[in-house]
C-alpha atoms as a PDB file:
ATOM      1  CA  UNK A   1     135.979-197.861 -45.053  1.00  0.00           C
ATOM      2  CA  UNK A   2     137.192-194.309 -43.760  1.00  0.00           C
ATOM      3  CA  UNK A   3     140.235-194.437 -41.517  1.00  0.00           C
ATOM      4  CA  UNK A   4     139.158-192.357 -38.306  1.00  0.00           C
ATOM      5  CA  UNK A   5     141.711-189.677 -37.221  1.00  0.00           C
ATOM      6  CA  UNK A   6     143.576-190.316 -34.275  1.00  0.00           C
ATOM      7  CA  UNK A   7     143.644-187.064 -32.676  1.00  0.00           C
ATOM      8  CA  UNK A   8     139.560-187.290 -33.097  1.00  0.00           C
ATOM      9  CA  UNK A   9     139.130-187.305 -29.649  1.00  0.00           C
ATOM     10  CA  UNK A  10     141.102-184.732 -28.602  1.00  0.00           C
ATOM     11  CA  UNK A  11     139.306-182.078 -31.154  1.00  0.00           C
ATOM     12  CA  UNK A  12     135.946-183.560 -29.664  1.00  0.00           C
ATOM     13  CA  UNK A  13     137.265-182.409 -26.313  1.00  0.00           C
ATOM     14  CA  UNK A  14     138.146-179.060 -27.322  1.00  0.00           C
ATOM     15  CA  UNK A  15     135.211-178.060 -28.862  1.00  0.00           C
ATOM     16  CA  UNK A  16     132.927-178.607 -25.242  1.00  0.00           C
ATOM     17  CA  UNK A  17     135.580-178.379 -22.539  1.00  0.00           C
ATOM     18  CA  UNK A  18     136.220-174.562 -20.939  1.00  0.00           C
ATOM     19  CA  UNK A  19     139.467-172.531 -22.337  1.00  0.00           C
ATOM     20  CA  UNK A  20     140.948-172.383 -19.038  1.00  0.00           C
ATOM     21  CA  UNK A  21     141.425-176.125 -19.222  1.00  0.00           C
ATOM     22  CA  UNK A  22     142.313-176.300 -22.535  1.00  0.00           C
ATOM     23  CA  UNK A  23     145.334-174.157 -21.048  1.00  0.00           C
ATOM     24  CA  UNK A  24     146.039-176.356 -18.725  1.00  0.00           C
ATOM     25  CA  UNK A  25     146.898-178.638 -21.208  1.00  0.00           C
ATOM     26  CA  UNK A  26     144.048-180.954 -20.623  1.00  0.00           C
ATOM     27  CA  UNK A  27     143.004-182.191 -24.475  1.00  0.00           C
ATOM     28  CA  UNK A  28     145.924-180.482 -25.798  1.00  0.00           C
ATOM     29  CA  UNK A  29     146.468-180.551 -29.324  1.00  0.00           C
ATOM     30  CA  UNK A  30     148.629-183.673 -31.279  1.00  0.00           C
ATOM     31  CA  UNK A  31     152.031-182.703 -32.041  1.00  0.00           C
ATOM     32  CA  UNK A  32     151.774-183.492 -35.853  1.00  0.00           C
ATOM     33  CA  UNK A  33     149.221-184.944 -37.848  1.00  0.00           C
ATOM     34  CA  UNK A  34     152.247-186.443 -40.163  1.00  0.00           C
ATOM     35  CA  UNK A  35     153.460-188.699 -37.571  1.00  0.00           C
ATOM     36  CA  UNK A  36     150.967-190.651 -36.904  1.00  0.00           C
ATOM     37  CA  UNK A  37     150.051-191.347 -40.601  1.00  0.00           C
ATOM     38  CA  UNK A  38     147.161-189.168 -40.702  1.00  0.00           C
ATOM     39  CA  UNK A  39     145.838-185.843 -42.789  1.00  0.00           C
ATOM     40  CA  UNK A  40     145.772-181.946 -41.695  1.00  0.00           C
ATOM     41  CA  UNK A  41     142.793-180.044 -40.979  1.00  0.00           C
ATOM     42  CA  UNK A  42     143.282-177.149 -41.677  1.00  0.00           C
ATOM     43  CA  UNK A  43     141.979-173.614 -40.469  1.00  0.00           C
ATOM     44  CA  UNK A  44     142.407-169.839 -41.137  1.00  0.00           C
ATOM     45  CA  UNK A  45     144.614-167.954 -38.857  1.00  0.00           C
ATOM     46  CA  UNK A  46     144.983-164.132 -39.893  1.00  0.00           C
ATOM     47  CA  UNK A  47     144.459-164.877 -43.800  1.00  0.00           C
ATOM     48  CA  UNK A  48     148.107-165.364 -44.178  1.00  0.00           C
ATOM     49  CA  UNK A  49     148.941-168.352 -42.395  1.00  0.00           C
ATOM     50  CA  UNK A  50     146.898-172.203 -41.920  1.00  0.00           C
ATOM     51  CA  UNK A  51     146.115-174.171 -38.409  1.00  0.00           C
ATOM     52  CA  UNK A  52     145.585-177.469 -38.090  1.00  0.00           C
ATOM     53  CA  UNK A  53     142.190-178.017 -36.009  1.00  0.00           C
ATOM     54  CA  UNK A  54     143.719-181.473 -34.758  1.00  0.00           C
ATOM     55  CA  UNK A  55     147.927-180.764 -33.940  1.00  0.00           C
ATOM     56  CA  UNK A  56     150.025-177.972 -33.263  1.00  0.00           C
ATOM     57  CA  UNK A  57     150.968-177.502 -36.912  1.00  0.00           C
ATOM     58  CA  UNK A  58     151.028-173.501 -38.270  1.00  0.00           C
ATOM     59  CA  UNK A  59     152.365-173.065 -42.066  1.00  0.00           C
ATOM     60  CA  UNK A  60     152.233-169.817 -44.117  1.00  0.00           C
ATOM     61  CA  UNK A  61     149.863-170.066 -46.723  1.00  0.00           C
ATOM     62  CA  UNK A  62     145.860-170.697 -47.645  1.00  0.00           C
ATOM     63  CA  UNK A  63     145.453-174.418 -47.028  1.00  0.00           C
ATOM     64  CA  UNK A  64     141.900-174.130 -45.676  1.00  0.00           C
ATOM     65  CA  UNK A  65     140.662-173.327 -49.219  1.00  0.00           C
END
């Protein structure tokens, strides 16, 4: 069985809700996968540093690869 993230949801919102409410902080991202037991997603930022597509995690490095 395949634990579901918990911050699921919130990336499902993101992807079909407009920017300007994304701003508003409606759907916000997690704070940290990490802390609720669950795994990074990670995304390229500007080739130098990784994004996590579900919380508000940056690190430097290429973890998308």
């Amino acid at each position: 069985m395949i634990k579901k993230h918990p911050y699921r949801f919130r990336l499902w919102w993101r992807k079909r809700l407009p920017w300007f409410l994304i701003d508003l902080g409606i759907a916000d991202k997690g704070k940290d996968c990490e802390l609720v037991n669950a795994e990074h997603r990670w995304y390229n930022i500007d080739n130098k540093k990784s994004g996590c597509y579900y919380c508000k995690k940056i690190v430097n490095g290429k973890k998308w690869k």
